[in-house]
C-alpha atoms as a PDB file:
ATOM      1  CA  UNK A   1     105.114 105.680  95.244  1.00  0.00           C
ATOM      2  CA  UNK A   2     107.279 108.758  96.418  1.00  0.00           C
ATOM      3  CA  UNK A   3     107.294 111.216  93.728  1.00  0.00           C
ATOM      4  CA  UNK A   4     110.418 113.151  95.243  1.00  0.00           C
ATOM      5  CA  UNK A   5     113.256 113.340  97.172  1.00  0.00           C
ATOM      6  CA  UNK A   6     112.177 112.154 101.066  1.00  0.00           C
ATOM      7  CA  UNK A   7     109.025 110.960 102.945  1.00  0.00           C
ATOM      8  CA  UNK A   8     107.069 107.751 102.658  1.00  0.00           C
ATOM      9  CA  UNK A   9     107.831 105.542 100.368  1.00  0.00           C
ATOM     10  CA  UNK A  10     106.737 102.057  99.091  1.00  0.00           C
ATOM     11  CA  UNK A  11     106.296 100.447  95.576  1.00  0.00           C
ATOM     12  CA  UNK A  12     105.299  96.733  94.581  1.00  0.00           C
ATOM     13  CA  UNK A  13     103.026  95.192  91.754  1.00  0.00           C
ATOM     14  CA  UNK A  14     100.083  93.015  92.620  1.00  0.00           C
ATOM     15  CA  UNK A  15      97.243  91.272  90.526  1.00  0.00           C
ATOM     16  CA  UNK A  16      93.633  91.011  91.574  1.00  0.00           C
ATOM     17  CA  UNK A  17      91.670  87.803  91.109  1.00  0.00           C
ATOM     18  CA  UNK A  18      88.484  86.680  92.129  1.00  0.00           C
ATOM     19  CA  UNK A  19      88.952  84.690  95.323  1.00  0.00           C
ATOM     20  CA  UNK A  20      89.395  81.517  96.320  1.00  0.00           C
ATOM     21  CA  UNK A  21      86.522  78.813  97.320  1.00  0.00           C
ATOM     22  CA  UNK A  22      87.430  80.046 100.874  1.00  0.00           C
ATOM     23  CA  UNK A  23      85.950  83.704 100.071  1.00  0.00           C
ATOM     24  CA  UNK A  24      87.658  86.262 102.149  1.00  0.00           C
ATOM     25  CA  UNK A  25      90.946  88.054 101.445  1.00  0.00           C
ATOM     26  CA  UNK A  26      94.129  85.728 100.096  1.00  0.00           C
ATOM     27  CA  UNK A  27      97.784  87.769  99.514  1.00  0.00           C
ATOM     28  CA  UNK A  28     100.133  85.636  98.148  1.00  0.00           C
ATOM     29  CA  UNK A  29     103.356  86.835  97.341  1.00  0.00           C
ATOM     30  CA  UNK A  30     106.613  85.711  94.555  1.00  0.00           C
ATOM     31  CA  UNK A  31     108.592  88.992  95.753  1.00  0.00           C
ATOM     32  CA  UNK A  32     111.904  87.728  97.234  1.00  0.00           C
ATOM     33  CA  UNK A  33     112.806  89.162 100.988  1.00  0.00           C
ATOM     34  CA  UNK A  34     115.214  91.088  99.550  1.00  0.00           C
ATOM     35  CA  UNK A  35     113.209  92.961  97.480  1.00  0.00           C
ATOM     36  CA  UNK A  36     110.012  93.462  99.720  1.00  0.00           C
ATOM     37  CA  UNK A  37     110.929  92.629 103.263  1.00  0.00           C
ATOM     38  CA  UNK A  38     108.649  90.491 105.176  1.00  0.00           C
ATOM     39  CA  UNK A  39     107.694  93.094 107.610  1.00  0.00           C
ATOM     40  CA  UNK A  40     105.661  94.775 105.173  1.00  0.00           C
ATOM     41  CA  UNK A  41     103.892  92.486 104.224  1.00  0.00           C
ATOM     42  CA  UNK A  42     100.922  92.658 107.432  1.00  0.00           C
ATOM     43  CA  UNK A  43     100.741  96.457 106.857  1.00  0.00           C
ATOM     44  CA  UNK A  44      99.864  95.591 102.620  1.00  0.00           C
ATOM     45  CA  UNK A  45      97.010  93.023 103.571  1.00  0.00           C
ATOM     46  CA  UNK A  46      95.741  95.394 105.946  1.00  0.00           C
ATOM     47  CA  UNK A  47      95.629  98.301 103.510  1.00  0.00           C
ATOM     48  CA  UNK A  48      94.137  96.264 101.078  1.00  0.00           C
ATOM     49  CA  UNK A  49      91.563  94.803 103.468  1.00  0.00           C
ATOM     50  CA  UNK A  50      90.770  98.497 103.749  1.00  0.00           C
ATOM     51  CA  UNK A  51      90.628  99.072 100.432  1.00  0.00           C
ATOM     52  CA  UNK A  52      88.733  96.456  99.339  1.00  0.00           C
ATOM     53  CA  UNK A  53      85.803  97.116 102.021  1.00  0.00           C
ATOM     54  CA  UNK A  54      84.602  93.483 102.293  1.00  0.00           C
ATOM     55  CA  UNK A  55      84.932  92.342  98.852  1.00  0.00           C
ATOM     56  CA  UNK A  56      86.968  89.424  98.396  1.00  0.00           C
ATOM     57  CA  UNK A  57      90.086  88.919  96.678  1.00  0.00           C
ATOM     58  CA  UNK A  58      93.085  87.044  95.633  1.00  0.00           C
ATOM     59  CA  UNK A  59      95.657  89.121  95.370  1.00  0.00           C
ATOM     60  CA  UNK A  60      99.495  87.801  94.407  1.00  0.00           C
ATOM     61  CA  UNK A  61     102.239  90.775  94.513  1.00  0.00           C
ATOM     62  CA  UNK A  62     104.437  90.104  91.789  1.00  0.00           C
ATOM     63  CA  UNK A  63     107.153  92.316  92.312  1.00  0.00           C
ATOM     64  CA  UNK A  64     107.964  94.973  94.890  1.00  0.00           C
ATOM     65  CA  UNK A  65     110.376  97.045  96.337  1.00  0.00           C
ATOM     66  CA  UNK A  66     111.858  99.244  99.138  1.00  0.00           C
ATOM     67  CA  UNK A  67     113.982 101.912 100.466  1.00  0.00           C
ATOM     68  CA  UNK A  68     115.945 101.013 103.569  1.00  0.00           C
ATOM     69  CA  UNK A  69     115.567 105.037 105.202  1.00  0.00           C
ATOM     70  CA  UNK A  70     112.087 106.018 103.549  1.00  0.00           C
ATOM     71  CA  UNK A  71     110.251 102.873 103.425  1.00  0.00           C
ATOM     72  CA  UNK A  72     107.712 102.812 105.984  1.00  0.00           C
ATOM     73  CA  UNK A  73     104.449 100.821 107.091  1.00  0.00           C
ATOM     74  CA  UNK A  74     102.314 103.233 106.774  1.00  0.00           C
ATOM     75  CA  UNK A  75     103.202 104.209 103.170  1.00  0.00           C
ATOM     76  CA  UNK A  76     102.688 100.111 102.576  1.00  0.00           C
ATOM     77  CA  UNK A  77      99.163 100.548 103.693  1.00  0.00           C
ATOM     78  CA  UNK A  78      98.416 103.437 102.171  1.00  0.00           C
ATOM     79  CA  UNK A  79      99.940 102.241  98.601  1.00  0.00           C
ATOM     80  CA  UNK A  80      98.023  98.967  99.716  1.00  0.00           C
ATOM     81  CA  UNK A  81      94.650 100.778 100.303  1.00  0.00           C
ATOM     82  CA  UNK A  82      94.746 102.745  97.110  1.00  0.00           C
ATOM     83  CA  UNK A  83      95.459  99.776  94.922  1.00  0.00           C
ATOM     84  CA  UNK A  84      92.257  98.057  96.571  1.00  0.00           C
ATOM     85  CA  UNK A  85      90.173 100.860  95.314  1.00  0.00           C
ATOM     86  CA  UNK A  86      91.616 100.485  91.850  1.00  0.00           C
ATOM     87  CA  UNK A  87      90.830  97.140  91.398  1.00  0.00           C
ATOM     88  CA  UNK A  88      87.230  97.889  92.474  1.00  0.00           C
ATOM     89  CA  UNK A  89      87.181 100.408  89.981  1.00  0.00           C
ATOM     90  CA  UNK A  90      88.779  98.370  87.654  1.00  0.00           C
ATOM     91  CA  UNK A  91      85.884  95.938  88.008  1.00  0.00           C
ATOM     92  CA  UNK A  92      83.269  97.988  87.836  1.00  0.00           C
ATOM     93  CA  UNK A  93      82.493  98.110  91.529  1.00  0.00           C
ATOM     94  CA  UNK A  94      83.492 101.389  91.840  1.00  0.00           C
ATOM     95  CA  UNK A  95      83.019 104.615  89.489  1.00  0.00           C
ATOM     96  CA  UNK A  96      85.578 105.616  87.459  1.00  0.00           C
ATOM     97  CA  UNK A  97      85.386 109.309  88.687  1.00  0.00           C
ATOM     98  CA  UNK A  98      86.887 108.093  91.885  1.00  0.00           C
ATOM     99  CA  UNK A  99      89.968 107.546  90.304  1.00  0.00           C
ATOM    100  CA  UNK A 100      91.052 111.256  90.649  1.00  0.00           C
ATOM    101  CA  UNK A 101      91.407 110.361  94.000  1.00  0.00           C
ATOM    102  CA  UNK A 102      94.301 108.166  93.725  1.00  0.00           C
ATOM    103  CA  UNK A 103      97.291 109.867  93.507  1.00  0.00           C
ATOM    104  CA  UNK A 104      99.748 106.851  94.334  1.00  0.00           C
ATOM    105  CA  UNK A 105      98.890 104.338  92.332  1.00  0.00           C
ATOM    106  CA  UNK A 106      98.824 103.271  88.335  1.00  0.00           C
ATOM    107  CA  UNK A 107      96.862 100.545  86.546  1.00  0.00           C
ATOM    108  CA  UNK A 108      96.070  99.960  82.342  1.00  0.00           C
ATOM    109  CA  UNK A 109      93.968 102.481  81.233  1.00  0.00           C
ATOM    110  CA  UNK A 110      94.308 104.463  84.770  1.00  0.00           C
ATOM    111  CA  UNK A 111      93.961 108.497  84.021  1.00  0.00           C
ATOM    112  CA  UNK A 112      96.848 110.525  84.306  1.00  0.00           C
ATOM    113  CA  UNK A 113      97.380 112.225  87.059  1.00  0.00           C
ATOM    114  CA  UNK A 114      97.030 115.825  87.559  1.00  0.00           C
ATOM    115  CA  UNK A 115      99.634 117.968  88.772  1.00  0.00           C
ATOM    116  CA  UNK A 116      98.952 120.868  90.748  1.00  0.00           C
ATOM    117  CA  UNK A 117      98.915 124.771  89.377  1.00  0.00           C
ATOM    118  CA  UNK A 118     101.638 126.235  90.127  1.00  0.00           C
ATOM    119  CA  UNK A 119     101.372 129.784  91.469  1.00  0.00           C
ATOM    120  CA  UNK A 120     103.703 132.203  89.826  1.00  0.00           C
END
C-alpha cells in the first residue's frame, strides 16, 4: 500500500488457511485480470514464500488491485512478504511485537501504525 502520491505501489486481500494434504505453499486466486494482472501474481507467491519462511499455507487472494504507472513487482513482493509475517503473527507463530515492523500491511486487531515525529 502507497501511502502518497508516487513510488511502489500494490494492494490485494488474501486469506490464510492451513494447507492442503499436499503441505507446501498453495495461492489461489478469485481476483479478475483486470483487477490484479497476471504478471503479479509470481512476484506475490514469492513474497509470501518469503514471508512465510517454510511454513505452509493456503492462501486465496480475494480481491486486489493495481496502478498501471506505480504498480510494480517488487512492491507485490514486498506487500506479499509482509502479509506472510502477519499471518504468522496472527497465528501465534510469531510475536506480536513484531508487528511494529510492518508498515504496509493491515489485518483485525493489527496495531495502528505509527507515524513519524515531525520535526518543527
Amino acid at each position: 500500500m502507497n501511502r502518497g502520491c508516487c513510488g511502489p505501489f500494490a494492494r490485494f486481500d488474501a486469506d490464510f488457511e492451513p494447507p492442503g494434504s499436499d503441505g507446501g505453499l498453495e495461492l489461489l486466486s478469485t481476483v479478475s485480470e483486470q483487477r490484479l494482472p497476471a504478471e503479479f501474481l509470481p512476484a506475490i507467491r514469492e513474497g509470501l514464500a518469503q514471508g512465510l519462511g517454510g511454513v505452509s499455507a493456503s492462501v486465496l487472494l480475494t480481491d486486489g488491485y493495481f496502478h498501471e504507472t506505480d504498480s510494480w513487482v517488487s512492491a507485490y513482493r514486498i506487500g506479499a512478504e509482509q502479509a506472510g509475517r502477519a499471518a504468522l503473527i496472527g497465528a501465534g507463530l510469531l510475536p506480536p511485537e513484531e508487528a511494529e515492523a510492518l508498515r504496509w500491511v493491515r489485518w483485525p486487531d493489527s496495531p495502528k501504525p505509527r507515524r513519524p515525529k515531525r520535526a518543527r
